[in-house]
Protein backbone atom coordinates (compact mmCIF):
# COMPACT_ATOMS: atom_id res chain seq x y z
CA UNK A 1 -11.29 -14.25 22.43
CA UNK A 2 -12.20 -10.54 22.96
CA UNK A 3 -14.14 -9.56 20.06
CA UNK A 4 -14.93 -5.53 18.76
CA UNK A 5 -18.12 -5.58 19.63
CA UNK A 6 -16.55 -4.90 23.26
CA UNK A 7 -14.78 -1.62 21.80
CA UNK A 8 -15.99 1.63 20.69
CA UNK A 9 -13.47 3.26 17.88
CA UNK A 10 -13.30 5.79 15.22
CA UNK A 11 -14.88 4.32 11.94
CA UNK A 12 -12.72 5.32 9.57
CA UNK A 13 -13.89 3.69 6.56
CA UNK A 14 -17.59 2.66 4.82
CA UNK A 15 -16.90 -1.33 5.08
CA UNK A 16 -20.07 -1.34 2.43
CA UNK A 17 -18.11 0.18 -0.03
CA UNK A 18 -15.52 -0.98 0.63
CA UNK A 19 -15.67 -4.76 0.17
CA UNK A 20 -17.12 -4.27 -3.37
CA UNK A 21 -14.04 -2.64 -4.23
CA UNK A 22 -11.62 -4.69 -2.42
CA UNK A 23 -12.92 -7.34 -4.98
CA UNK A 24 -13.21 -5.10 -7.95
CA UNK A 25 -10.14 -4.14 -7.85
CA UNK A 26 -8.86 -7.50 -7.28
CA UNK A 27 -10.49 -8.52 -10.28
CA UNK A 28 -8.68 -5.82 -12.49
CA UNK A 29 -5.33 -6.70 -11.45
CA UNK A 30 -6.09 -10.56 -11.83
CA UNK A 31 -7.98 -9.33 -15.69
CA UNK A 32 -3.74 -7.91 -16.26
CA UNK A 33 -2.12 -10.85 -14.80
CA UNK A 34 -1.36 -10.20 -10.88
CA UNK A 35 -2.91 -11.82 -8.83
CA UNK A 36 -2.99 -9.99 -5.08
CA UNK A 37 -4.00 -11.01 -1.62
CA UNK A 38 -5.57 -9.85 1.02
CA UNK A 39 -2.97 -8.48 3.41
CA UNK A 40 -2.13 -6.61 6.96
CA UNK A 41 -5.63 -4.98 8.50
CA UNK A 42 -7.63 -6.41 5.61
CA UNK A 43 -6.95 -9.49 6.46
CA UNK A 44 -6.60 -9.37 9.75
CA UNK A 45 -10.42 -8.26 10.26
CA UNK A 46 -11.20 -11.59 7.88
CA UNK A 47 -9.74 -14.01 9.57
CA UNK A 48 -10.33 -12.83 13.43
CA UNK A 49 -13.91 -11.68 13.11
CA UNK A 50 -15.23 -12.71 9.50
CA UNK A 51 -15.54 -8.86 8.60
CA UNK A 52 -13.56 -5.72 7.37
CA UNK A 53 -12.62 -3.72 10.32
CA UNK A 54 -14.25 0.00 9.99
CA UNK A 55 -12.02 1.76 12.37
CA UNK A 56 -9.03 0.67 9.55
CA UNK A 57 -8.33 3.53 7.30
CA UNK A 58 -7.67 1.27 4.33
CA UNK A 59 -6.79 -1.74 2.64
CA UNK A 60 -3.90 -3.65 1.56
CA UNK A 61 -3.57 -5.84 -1.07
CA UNK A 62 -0.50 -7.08 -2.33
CA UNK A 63 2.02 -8.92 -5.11
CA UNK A 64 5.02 -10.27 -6.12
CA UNK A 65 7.24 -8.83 -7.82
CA UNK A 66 7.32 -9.98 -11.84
CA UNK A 67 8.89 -9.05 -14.83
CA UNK A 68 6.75 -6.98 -16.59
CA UNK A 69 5.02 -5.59 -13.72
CA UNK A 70 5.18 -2.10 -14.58
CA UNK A 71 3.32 -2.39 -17.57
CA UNK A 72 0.67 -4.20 -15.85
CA UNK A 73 0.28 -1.87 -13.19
CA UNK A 74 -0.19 0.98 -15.46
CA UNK A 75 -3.00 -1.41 -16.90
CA UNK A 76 -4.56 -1.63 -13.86
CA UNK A 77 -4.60 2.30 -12.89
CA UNK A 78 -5.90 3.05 -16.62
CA UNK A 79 -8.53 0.22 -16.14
CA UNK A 80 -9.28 1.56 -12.10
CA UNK A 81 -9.60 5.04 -13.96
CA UNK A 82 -11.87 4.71 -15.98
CA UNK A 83 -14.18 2.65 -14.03
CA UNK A 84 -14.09 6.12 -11.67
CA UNK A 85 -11.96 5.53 -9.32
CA UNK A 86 -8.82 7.96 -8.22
CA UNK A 87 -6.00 5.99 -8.73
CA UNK A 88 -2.22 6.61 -8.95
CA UNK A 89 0.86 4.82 -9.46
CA UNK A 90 3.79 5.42 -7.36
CA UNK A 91 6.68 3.99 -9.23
CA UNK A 92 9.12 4.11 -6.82
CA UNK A 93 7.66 2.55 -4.32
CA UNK A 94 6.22 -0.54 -6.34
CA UNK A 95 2.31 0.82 -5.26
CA UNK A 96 -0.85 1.85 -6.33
CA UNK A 97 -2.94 3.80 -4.46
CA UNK A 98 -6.42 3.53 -5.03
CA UNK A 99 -9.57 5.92 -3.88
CA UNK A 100 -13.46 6.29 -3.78
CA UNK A 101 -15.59 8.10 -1.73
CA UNK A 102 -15.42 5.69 1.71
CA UNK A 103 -12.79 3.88 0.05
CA UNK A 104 -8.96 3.45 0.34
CA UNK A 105 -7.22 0.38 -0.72
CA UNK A 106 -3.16 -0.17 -1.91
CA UNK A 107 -1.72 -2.62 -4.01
CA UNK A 108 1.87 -2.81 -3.07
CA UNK A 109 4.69 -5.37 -4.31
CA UNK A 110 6.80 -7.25 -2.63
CA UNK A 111 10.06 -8.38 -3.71
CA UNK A 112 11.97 -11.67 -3.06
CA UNK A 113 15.57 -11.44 -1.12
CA UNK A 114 16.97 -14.53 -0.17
CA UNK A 115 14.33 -16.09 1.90
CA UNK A 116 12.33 -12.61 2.62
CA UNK A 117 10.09 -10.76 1.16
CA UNK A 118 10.46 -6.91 1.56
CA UNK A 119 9.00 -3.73 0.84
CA UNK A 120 10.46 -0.17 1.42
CA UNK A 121 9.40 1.58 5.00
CA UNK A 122 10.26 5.34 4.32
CA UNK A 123 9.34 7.19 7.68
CA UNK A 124 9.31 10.94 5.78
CA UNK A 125 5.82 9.40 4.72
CA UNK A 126 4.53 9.93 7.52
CA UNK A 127 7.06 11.55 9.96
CA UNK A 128 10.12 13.21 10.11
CA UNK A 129 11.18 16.96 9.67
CA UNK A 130 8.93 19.11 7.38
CA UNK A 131 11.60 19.42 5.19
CA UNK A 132 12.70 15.84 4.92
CA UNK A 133 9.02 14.87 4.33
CA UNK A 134 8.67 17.72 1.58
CA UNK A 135 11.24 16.28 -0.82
CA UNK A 136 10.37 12.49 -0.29
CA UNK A 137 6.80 12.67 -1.32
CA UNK A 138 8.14 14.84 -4.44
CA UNK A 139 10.59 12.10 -5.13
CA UNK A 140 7.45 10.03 -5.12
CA UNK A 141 5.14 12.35 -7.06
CA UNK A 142 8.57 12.25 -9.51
CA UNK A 143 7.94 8.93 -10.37
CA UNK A 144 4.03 8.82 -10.01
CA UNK A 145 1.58 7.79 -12.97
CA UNK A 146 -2.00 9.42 -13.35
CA UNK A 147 -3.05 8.70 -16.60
CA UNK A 148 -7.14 8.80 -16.80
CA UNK A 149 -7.44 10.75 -12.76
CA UNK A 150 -10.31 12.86 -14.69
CA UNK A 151 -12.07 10.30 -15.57
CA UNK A 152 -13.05 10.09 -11.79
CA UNK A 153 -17.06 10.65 -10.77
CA UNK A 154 -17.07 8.80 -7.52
CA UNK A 155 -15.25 11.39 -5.18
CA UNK A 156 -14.71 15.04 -5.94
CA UNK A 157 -11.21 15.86 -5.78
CA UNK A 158 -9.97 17.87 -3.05
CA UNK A 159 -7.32 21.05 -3.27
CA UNK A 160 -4.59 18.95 -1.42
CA UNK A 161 -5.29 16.17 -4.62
CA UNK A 162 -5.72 18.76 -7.19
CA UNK A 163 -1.77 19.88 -6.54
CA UNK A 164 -0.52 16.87 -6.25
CA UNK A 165 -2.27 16.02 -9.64
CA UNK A 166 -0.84 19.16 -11.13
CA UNK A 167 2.49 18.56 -9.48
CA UNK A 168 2.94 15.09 -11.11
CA UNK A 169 1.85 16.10 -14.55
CA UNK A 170 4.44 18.83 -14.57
CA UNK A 171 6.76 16.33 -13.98
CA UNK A 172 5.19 13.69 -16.49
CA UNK A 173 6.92 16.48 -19.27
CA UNK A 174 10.38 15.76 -18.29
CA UNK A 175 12.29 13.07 -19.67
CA UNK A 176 12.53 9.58 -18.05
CA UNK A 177 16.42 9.88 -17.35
CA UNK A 178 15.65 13.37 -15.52
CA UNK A 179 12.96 12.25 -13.51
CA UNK A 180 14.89 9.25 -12.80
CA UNK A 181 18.06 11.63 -11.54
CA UNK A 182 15.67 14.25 -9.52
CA UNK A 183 13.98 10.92 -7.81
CA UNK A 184 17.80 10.30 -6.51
CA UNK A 185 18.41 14.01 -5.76
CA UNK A 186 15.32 14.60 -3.55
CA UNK A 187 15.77 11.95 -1.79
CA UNK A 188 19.56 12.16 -0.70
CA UNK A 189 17.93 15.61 0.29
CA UNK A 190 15.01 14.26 2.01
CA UNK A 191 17.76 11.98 4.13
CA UNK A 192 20.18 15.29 4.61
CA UNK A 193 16.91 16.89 5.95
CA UNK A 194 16.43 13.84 8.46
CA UNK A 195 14.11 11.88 6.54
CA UNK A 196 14.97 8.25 7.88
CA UNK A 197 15.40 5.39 5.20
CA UNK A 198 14.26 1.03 5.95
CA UNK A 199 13.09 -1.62 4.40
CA UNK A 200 10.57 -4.29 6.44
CA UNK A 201 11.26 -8.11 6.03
CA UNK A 202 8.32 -10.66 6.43
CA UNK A 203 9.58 -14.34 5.56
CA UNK A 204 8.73 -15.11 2.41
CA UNK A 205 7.06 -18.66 3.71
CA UNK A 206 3.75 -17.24 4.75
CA UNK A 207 3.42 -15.92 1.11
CA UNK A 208 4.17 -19.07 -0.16
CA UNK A 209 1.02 -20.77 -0.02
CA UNK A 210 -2.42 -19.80 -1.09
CA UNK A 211 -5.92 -20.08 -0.24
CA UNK A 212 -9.55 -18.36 -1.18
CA UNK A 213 -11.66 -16.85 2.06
CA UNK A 214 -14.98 -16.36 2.16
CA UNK A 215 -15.17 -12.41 1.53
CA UNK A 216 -18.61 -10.92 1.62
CA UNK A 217 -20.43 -13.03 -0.69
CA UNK A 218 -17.76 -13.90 -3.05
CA UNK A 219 -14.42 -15.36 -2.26
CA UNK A 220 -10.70 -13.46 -2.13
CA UNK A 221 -7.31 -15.14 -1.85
CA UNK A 222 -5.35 -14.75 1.46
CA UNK A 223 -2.13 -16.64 2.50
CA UNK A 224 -2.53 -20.18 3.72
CA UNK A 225 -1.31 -19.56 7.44
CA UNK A 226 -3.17 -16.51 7.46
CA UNK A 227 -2.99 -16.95 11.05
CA UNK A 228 0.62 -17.57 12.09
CA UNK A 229 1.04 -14.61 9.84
CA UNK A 230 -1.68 -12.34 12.06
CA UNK A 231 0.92 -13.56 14.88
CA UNK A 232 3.72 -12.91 13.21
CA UNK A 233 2.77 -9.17 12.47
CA UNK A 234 0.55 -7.95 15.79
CA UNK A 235 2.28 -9.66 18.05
CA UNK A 236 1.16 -12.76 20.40
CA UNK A 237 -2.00 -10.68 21.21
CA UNK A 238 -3.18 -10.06 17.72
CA UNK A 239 -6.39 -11.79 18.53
CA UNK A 240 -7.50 -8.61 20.69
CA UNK A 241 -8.53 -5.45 18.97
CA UNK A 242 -6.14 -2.21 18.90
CA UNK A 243 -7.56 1.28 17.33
CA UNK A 244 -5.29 3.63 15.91
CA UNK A 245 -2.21 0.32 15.26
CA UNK A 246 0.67 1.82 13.23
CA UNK A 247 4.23 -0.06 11.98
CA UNK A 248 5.19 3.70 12.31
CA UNK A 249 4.58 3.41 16.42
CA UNK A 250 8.12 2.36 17.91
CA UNK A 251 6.00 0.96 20.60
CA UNK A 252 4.63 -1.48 17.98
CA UNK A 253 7.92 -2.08 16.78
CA UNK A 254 8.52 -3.99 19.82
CA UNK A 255 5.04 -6.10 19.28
CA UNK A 256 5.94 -7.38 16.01
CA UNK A 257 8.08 -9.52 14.53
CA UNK A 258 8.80 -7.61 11.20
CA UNK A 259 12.41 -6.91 10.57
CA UNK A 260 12.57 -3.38 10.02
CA UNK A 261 16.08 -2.84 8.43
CA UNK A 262 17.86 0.26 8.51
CA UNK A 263 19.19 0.50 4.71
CA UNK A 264 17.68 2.64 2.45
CA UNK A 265 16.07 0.74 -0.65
CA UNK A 266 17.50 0.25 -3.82
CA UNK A 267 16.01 2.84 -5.92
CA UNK A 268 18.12 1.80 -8.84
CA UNK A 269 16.24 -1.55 -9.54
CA UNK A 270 12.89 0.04 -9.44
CA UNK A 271 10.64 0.20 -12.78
CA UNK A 272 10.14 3.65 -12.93
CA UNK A 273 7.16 4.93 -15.18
């Protein structure tokens, strides 16, 4: 097996800070009742070299879907808050997005249909027209919760964050059945402005099962055939390390075995804050 001591990539994240969050936060949402794994890159740097990968440019934890889950994830941003980290919660989406300096991690739900668990895969995220892109991320910003961002001492905030922080609370003094409506509107713009609208499909079998890893002097919980899944995701040659891998890559799309589904996702049934 190739290992990344052969490769030379961009580190893109301090893997010392890093890991101590990965299980502080971990223990935050499992203090309100959700318990996450490690998932994706994360995990993929566990179980084929023993380490977080520092050319990754974050983390991803992740959940299932539960009643009640809203409430507990604006626990867990309050909590993540005030223990000075930069964390928001994207309603729409089912994510929170979580930041210190060196340090980017996501939790992100998953929900159960039929025998799948999927997640929405909204390329205006990341690509698209400037337009299209514009109007999605203020659908998400819509539906975003901030309470306790100034509590934050462990990054300074940059101008891009400070707007969208101002940009949310603006929209944090509208009702919930207007923000609600203006989530819909922007994005049946966003998708008029060729924004492109999927959902991803992983079966729900490799999330099944659960076990705890050996994580950097403590112990996390990652699925139980953590490696089928690896497989599953990167492709038969998931054991050799990539810089720079992205779901957002048609090439990749090709590689993995994730059913990308072209139907946009039900906004309707999401909790929005």
């Amino acid at each position: 097996m190739n290992t990344s001591e052969e490769f030379v990539y961009k580190v893109r994240s301090d893997v010392e800070k890093l890991a101590p969050a990965i299980l502080d936060i971990m223990d935050v949402a499992r203090s309100n009742g959700v318990d996450c794994w490690l998932n994706y890159g994360a995990l993929l740097g566990m179980v084929r070299e023993k380490r977080l990968l520092p050319w990754n440019n974050d983390a991803e934890l992740s959940c299932w879907y539960s009643t009640q889950i809203k409430e507990k994830f604006k626990s867990i941003t309050d909590m993540l808050n005030k223990k000075g980290y930069y964390a928001i919660y994207y309603s729409s989406i089912g994510s929170i997005g979580i930041k210190s300096k060196g340090v980017v991690v996501n939790i992100n739900i998953y929900w159960h249909e039929d025998s799948f668990a999927v997640r929405p895969h909204e390329l205006p995220s990341t690509g698209g027209p400037p337009l299209s892109r514009i109007f999605y991320w203020l659908s998400i910003f819509i539906g975003s919760y901030p309470k306790g961002l100034f509590y934050t001492k462990t990054m300074p905030l940059s101008f891009r964050q400070l707007i969208k922080i101002f940009i949310i609370f603006i929209f944090r003094n509208f009702s919930l059945n207007i923000r609600k409506k203006l989530i819909f509107d922007f994005i049946s713009i966003s998708k008029h402005f060729g924004g492109v609208y999927q959902k991803t499909a992983i079966p729900s079998k490799y999330f099944k099962e659960f076990e705890m890893l050996k994580f950097y002097g403590s112990k996390v919980r990652v699925p139980a055939n953590a490696h089928k899944l690896m497989e599953f995701i990167y492709g038969k040659y998931w054991n050799i390390p990539l810089d720079n891998w992205s779901f957002y890559n048609d090439e990749n799309k090709s590689k993995t075995r994730i059913n990308f589904i072209d139907k946009m996702w039900n906004y309707n049934k999401m909790d929005i804050v």
